[in-house]
Each structure stands twice: as C-alpha cells, then as structure tokens.
Protein backbone atom coordinates (compact mmCIF):
# COMPACT_ATOMS: atom_id res chain seq x y z
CA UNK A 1 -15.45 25.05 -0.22
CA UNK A 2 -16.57 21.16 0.87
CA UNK A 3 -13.64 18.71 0.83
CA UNK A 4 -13.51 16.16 -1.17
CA UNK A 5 -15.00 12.31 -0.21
CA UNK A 6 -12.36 10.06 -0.32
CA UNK A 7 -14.45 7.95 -2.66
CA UNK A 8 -14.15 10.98 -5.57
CA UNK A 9 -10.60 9.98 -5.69
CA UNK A 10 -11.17 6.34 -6.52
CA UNK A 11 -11.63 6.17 -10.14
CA UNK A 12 -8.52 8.21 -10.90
CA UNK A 13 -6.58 5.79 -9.01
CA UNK A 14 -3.60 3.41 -11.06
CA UNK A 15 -1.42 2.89 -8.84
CA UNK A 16 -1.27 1.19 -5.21
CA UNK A 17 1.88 2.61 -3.14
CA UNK A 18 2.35 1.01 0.86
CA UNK A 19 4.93 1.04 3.48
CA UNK A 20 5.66 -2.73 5.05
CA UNK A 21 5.73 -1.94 8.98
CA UNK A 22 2.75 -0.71 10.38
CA UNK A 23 0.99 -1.15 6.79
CA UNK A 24 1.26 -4.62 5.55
CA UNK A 25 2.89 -5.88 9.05
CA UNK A 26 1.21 -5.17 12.50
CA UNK A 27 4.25 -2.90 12.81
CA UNK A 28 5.99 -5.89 15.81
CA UNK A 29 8.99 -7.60 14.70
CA UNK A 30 9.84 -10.77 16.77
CA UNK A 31 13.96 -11.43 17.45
CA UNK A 32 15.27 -14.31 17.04
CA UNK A 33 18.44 -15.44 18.94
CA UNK A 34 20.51 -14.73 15.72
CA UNK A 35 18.95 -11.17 15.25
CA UNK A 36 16.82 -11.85 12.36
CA UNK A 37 13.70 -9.91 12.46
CA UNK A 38 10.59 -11.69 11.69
CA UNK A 39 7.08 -10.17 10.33
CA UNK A 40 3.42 -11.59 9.63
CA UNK A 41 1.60 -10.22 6.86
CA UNK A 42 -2.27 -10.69 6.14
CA UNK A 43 -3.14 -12.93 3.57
CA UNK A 44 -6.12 -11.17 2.23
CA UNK A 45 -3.69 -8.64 1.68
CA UNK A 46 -1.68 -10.57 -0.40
CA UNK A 47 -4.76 -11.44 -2.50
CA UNK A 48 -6.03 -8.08 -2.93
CA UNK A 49 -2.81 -6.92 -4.25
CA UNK A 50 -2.04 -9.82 -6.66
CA UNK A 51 -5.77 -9.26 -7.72
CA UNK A 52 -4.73 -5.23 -8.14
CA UNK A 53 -1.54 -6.58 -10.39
CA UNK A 54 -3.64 -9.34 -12.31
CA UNK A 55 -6.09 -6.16 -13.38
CA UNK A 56 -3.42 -3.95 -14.46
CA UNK A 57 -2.71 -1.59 -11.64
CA UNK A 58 0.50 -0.73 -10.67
CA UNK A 59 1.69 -1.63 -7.03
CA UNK A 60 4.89 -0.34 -5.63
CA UNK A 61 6.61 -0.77 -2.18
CA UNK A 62 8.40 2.10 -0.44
CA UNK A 63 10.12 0.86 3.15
CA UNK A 64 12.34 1.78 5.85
CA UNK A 65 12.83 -1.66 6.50
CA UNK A 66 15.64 -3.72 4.94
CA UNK A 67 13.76 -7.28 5.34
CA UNK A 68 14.92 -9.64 2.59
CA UNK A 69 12.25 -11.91 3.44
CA UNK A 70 9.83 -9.23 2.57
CA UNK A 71 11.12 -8.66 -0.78
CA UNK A 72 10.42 -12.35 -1.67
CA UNK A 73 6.95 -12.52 -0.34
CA UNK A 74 5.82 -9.80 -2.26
CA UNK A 75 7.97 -10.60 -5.46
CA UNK A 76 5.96 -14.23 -4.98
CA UNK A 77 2.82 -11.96 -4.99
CA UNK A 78 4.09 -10.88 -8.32
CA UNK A 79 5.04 -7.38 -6.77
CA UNK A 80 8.42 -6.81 -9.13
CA UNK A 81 9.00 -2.47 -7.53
CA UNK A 82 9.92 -3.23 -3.68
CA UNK A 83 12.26 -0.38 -2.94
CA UNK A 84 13.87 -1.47 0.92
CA UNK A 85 16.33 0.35 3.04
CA UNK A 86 14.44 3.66 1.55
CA UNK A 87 14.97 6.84 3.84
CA UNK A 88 14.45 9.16 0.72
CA UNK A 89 10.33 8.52 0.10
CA UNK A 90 9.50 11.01 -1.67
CA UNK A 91 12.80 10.55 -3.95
CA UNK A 92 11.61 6.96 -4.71
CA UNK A 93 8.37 7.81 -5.36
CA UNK A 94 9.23 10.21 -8.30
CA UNK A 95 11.38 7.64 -9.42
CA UNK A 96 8.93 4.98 -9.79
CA UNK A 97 6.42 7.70 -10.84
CA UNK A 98 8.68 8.59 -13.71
CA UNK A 99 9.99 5.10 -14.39
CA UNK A 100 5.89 4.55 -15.09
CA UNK A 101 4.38 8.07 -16.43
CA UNK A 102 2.45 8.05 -13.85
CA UNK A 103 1.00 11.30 -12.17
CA UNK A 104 0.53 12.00 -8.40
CA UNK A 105 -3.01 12.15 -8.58
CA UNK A 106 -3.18 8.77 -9.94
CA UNK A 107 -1.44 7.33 -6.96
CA UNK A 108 -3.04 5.78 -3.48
CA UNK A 109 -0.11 5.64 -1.37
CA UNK A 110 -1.21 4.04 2.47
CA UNK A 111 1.75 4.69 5.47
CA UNK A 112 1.26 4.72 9.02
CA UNK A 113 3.88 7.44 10.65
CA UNK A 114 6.19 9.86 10.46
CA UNK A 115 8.85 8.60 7.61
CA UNK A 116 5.78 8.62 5.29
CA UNK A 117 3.99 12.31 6.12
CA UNK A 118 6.53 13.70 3.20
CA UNK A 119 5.71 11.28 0.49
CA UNK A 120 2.10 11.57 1.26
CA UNK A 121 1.13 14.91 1.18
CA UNK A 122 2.16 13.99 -2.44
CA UNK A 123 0.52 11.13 -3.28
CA UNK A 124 -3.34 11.98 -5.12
CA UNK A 125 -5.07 9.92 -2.21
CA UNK A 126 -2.99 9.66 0.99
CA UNK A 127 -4.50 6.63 3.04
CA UNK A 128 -3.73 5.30 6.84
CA UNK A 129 -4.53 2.10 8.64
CA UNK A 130 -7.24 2.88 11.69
CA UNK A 131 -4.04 2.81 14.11
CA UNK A 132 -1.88 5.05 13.02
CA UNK A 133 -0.45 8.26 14.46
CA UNK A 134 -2.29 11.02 14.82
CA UNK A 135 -0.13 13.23 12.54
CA UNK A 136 -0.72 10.39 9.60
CA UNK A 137 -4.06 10.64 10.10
CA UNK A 138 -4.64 14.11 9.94
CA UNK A 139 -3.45 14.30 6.31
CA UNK A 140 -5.23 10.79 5.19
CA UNK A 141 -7.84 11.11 2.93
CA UNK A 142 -9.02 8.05 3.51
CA UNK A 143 -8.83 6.03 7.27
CA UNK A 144 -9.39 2.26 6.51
CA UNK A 145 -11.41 0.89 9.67
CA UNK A 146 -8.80 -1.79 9.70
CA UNK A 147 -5.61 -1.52 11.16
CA UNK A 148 -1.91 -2.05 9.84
CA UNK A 149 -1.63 -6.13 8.92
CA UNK A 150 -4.85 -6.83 9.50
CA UNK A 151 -6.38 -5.77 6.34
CA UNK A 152 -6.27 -2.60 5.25
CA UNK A 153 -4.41 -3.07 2.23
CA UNK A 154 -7.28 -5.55 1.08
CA UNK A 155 -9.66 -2.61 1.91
CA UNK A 156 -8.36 -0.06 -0.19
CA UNK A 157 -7.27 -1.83 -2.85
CA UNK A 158 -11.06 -3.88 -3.17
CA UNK A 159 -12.73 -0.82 -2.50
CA UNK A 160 -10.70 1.19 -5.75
CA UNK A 161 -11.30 -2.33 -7.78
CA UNK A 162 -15.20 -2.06 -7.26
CA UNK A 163 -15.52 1.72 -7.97
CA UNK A 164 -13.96 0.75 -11.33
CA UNK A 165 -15.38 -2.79 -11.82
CA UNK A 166 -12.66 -4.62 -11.85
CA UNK A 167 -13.53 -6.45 -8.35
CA UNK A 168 -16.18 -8.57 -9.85
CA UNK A 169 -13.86 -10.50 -12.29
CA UNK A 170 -14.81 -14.35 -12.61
CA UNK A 171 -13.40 -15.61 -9.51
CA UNK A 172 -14.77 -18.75 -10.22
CA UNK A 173 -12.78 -19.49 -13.83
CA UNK A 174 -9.22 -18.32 -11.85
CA UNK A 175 -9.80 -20.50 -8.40
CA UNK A 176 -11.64 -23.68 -9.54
C-alpha cells in the first residue's frame, strides 16, 4: 500500500502544535553575564501564526524550555496555550486536545529531536524543520525545506492555509 502525500493531510488540519528550540528558535541560546538565556525568532513566523489564529485555527505551544520571554512574544502574537517547562509532551498534548475536542488527526504538530518523537508519532501530521535529527525525520510526514527559526513555521502553516483557502484573505483591508 502507497503512503500517504503529506499534502492529503492538509485539509483535515485545525490545529498548529510547535516546540520553541530548534522550531521557532535556531535552537542557540546566547548567555548573558547574569545567565539569562536569549532566543531570536523569525518574524514571518510570527505572521503566519497570528494569520493561523486570525482564521480560526488553533495554535498551541509544547516546550522544554522555561523562557518567560517566550511566553510573552507569542501571547503578543495572540498565542493564549504556551505550555513551558513541559517534559510530559504527550501528557500536554491530550490535555490541550481535550481542553479543545480536538482529535489527533486534526493536529500538525512540528518538533525537531528527541523530547518530541513521543508526542509525534501521535499527532495526525508529524512535521520537522530541514535540520533536524535524523530520528525526527524519519517519522515526519512532512520535511519543511526550511530549517528551525528560519521559517518553517511560516511554511507549514501558509501551506495548510492555501489548501483550505484561507491564505488569500484581503491582506490589503487588514495592513493598509
């Protein structure tokens, strides 16, 4: 029996699940003298998944990571489940998943190693960036050609908002 295309799976998709580092971050964290960890994100990211929000999808955060400064970026983005300091994945996932009667299948969920192989051999559409480990990438569905914090959020997300024509809003009535 022929696998699936990853593009079959895009018109079921509701709901947009990522990990921060590796995912939306380049995966390096710069030190400052006082310890605090700092991160760069991708705008176009940041677009793409307030666009996902403004047409009704729902986009979750599952991290490792216990960045408070990443929590108010993406709450700015208007991104209100951001679940930090998460070793439990797959627990959080069916919590949100629950919370939201939503079903696995319906879910795009994008990590980049290890902590997320668990939670993603759940998720409907398991996506990577292009650089992550090899074990992620064996069980992605999809492999965005761009790599963690450089984009690939934007290209998942756009590419599941075109499939289902919501992409094409009027840009020009929201940005004048």
């Amino acid at each position: 029996m022929q696998e699936k295309s990853y593009k079959e799976y895009l018109e079921h998709i509701t709901t947009f699940v990522f990990d921060v580092d590796g995912v939306l971050t380049d995966g390096t964290i710069l030190l400052t003298s006082t310890g605090e960890m700092l991160r760069t994100m991708h705008t176009k990211d940041g677009f793409a998944m307030k666009t996902a929000i403004d047409a009704g999808f729902n986009l979750c955060i599952i991290s490792g990571g216990s960045n408070e400064g990443v929590r108010l970026r993406l709450n700015k983005l208007g991104v209100t489940d951001v679940y930090l300091g998460i070793h439990n994945k797959i627990e959080q996932l069916n919590e949100f998943m629950d919370k939201h009667h939503i079903k696995p299948e319906n879910v795009l969920y994008m990590g980049d190693d290890i902590p997320d192989y668990p939670v993603m051999k759940l998720a409907g559409l398991p996506a990577c960036p292009q650089d992550a480990v090899p074990e992620i990438k064996t069980i992605s569905k999809y492999i965005s050609h761009k790599k963690g914090g450089q984009g690939c959020v934007r290209d998942v997300i756009e590419q599941v908002l075109k499939v289902q024509g919501k992409w094409n809003g009027n840009f020009d009535a929201k940005y004048d």
